[in-house]
Protein backbone atom coordinates (compact mmCIF):
# COMPACT_ATOMS: atom_id res chain seq x y z
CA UNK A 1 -13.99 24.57 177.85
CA UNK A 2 -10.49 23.52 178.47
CA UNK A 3 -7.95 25.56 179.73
CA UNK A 4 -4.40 25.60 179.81
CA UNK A 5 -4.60 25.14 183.34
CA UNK A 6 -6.48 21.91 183.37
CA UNK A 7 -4.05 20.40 181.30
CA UNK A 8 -0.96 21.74 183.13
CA UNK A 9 -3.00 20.23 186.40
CA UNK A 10 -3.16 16.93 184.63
CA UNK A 11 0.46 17.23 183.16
CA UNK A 12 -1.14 16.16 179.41
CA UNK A 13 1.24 17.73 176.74
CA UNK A 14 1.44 17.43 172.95
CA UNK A 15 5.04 17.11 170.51
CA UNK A 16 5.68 17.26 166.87
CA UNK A 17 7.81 15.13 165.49
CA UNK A 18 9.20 17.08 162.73
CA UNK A 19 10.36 14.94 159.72
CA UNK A 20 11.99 15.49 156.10
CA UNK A 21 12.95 12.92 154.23
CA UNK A 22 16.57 14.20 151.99
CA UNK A 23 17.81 11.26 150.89
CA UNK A 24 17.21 9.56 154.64
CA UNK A 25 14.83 10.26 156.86
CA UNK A 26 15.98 12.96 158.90
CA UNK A 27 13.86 14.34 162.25
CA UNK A 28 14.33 17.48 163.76
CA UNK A 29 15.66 17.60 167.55
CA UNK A 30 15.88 20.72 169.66
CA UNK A 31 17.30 21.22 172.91
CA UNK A 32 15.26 22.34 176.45
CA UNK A 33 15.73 25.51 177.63
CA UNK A 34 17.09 24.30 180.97
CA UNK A 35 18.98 21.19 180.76
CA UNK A 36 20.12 21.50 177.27
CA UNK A 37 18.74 17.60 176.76
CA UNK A 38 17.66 16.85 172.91
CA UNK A 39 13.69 16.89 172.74
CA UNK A 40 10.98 17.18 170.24
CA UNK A 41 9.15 20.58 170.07
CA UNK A 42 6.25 19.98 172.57
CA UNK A 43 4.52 22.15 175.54
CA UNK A 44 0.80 22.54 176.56
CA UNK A 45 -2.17 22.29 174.63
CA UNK A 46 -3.65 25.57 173.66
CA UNK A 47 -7.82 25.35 174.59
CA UNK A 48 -8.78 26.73 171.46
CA UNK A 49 -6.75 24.66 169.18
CA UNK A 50 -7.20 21.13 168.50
CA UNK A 51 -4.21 18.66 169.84
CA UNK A 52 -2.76 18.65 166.77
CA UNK A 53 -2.89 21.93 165.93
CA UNK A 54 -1.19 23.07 169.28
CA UNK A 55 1.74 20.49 168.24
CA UNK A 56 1.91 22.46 164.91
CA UNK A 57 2.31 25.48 167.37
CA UNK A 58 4.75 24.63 169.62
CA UNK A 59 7.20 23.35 166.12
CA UNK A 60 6.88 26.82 164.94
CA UNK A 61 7.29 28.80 168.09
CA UNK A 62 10.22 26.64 169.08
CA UNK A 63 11.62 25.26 165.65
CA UNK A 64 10.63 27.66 163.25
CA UNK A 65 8.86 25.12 160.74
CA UNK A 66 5.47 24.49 159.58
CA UNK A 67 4.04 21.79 157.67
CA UNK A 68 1.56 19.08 157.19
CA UNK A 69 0.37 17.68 160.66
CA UNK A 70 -1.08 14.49 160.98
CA UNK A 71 -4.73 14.58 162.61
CA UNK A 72 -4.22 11.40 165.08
CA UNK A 73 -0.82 10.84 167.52
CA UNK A 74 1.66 8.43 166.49
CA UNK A 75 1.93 7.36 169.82
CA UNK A 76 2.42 8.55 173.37
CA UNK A 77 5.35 9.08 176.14
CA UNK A 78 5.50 10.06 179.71
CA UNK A 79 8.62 12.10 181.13
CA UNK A 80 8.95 13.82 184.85
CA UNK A 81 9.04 17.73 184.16
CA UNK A 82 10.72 19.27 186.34
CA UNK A 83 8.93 22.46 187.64
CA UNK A 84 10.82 25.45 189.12
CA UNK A 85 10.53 24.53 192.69
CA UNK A 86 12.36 21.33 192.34
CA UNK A 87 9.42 19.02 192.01
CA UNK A 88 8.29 16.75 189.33
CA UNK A 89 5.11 16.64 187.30
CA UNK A 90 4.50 13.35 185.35
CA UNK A 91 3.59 14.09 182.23
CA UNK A 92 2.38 12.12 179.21
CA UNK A 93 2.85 13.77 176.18
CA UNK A 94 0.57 12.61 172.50
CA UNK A 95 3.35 12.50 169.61
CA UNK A 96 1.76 14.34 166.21
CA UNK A 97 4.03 13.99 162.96
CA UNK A 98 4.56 17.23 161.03
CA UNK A 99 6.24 16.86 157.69
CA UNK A 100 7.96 20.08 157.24
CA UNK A 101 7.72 22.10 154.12
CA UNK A 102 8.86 25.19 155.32
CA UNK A 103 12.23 26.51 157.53
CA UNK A 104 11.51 29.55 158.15
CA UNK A 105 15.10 32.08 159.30
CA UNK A 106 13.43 34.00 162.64
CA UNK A 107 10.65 32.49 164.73
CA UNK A 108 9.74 33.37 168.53
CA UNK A 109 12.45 31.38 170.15
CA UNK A 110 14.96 31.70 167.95
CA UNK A 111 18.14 31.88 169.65
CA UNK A 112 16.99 29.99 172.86
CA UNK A 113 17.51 27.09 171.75
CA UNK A 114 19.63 24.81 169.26
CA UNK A 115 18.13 23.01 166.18
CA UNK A 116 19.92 19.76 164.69
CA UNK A 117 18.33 17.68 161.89
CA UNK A 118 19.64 14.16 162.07
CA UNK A 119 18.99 10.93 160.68
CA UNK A 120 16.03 9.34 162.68
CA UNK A 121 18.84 6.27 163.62
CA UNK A 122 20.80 8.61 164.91
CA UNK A 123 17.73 10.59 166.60
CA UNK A 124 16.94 7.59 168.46
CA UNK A 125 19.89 7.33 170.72
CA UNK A 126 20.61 11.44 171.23
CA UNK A 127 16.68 11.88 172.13
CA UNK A 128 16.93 12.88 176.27
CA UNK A 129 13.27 11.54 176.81
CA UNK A 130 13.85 7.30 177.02
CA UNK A 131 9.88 7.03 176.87
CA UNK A 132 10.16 8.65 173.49
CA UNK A 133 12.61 6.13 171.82
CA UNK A 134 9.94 3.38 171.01
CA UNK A 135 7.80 6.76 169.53
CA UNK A 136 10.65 7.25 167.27
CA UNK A 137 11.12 3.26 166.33
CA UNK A 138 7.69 2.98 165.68
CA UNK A 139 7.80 5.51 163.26
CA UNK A 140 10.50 4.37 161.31
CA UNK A 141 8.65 1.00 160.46
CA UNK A 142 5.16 3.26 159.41
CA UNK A 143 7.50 5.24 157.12
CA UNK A 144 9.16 2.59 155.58
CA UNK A 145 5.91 0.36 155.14
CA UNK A 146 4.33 3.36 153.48
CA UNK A 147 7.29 4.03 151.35
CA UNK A 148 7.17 0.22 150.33
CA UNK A 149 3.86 0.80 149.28
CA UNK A 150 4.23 3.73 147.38
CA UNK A 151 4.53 3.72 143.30
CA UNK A 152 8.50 3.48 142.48
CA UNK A 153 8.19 6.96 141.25
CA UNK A 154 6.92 8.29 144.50
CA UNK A 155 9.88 6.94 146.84
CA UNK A 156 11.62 9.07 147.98
């Protein structure tokens, strides 16, 4: 079995990107504890959850939502996390969507950190991770190709 430990050792971590669509497409950012940077909610895997699920995880802990998860990553980044001795772990990180049905008003780090929902234009340049940009861009085009594809009454 996996542990938390293995993947820390291999620096593999997991995001949600956290998306509503009211009118525009609007993701949710959050800022890291340390550097105050704009981020997706994202951290370790957890080795009894699937990838996925621990994405779902980390978007409640540190965003307070829930949703719908999508079973395969959208795509995948790699950032230098800096660890409290000064060093750097690289890091790639798998990208899971989560369209949010739910806000919920406390969650576990509530109050740690600050929440913005922004259109996903505008998430694209404010994101601190550069890797993550072409994430983000790539989404954009699934969403609108699905949306294009959808009955007239379904766009929304």
């Amino acid at each position: 079995m996996k542990s938390e430990a293995l993947f820390r050792e291999h620096g593999k971590q997991v995001a949600a990107l956290c998306w509503r669509a009211r009118p525009v497409l609007e993701v949710l950012l959050i800022t890291s504890l340390n550097s105050r940077r704009w981020i997706l909610p994202k951290g370790w895997p957890e080795p009894d959850l699937t990838a996925a699920e621990s994405a779902a995880r980390e978007a409640f802990e540190e965003a307070g939502v829930t949703g719908k998860i999508s079973d395969k990553p959208i795509g995948t980044y790699h950032y230098l996390k800096e660890k409290k001795d000064g060093s750097g772990l690289p890091c790639s990180v798998d990208v899971f969507t989560l369209a949010v049905t739910k806000q919920l008003h406390d969650w576990p780090e509530k109050g740690a950190r600050t929440l913005a929902w922004v259109p996903l234009d505008q998430a694209v340049t404010q994101i601190g991770e550069l890797g993550l940009r072409p994430v983000l861009k790539d989404f954009r085009k699934s969403h609108v190709l699905q949306k294009r594809s959808l009955p007239a009454r379904q766009r929304a």
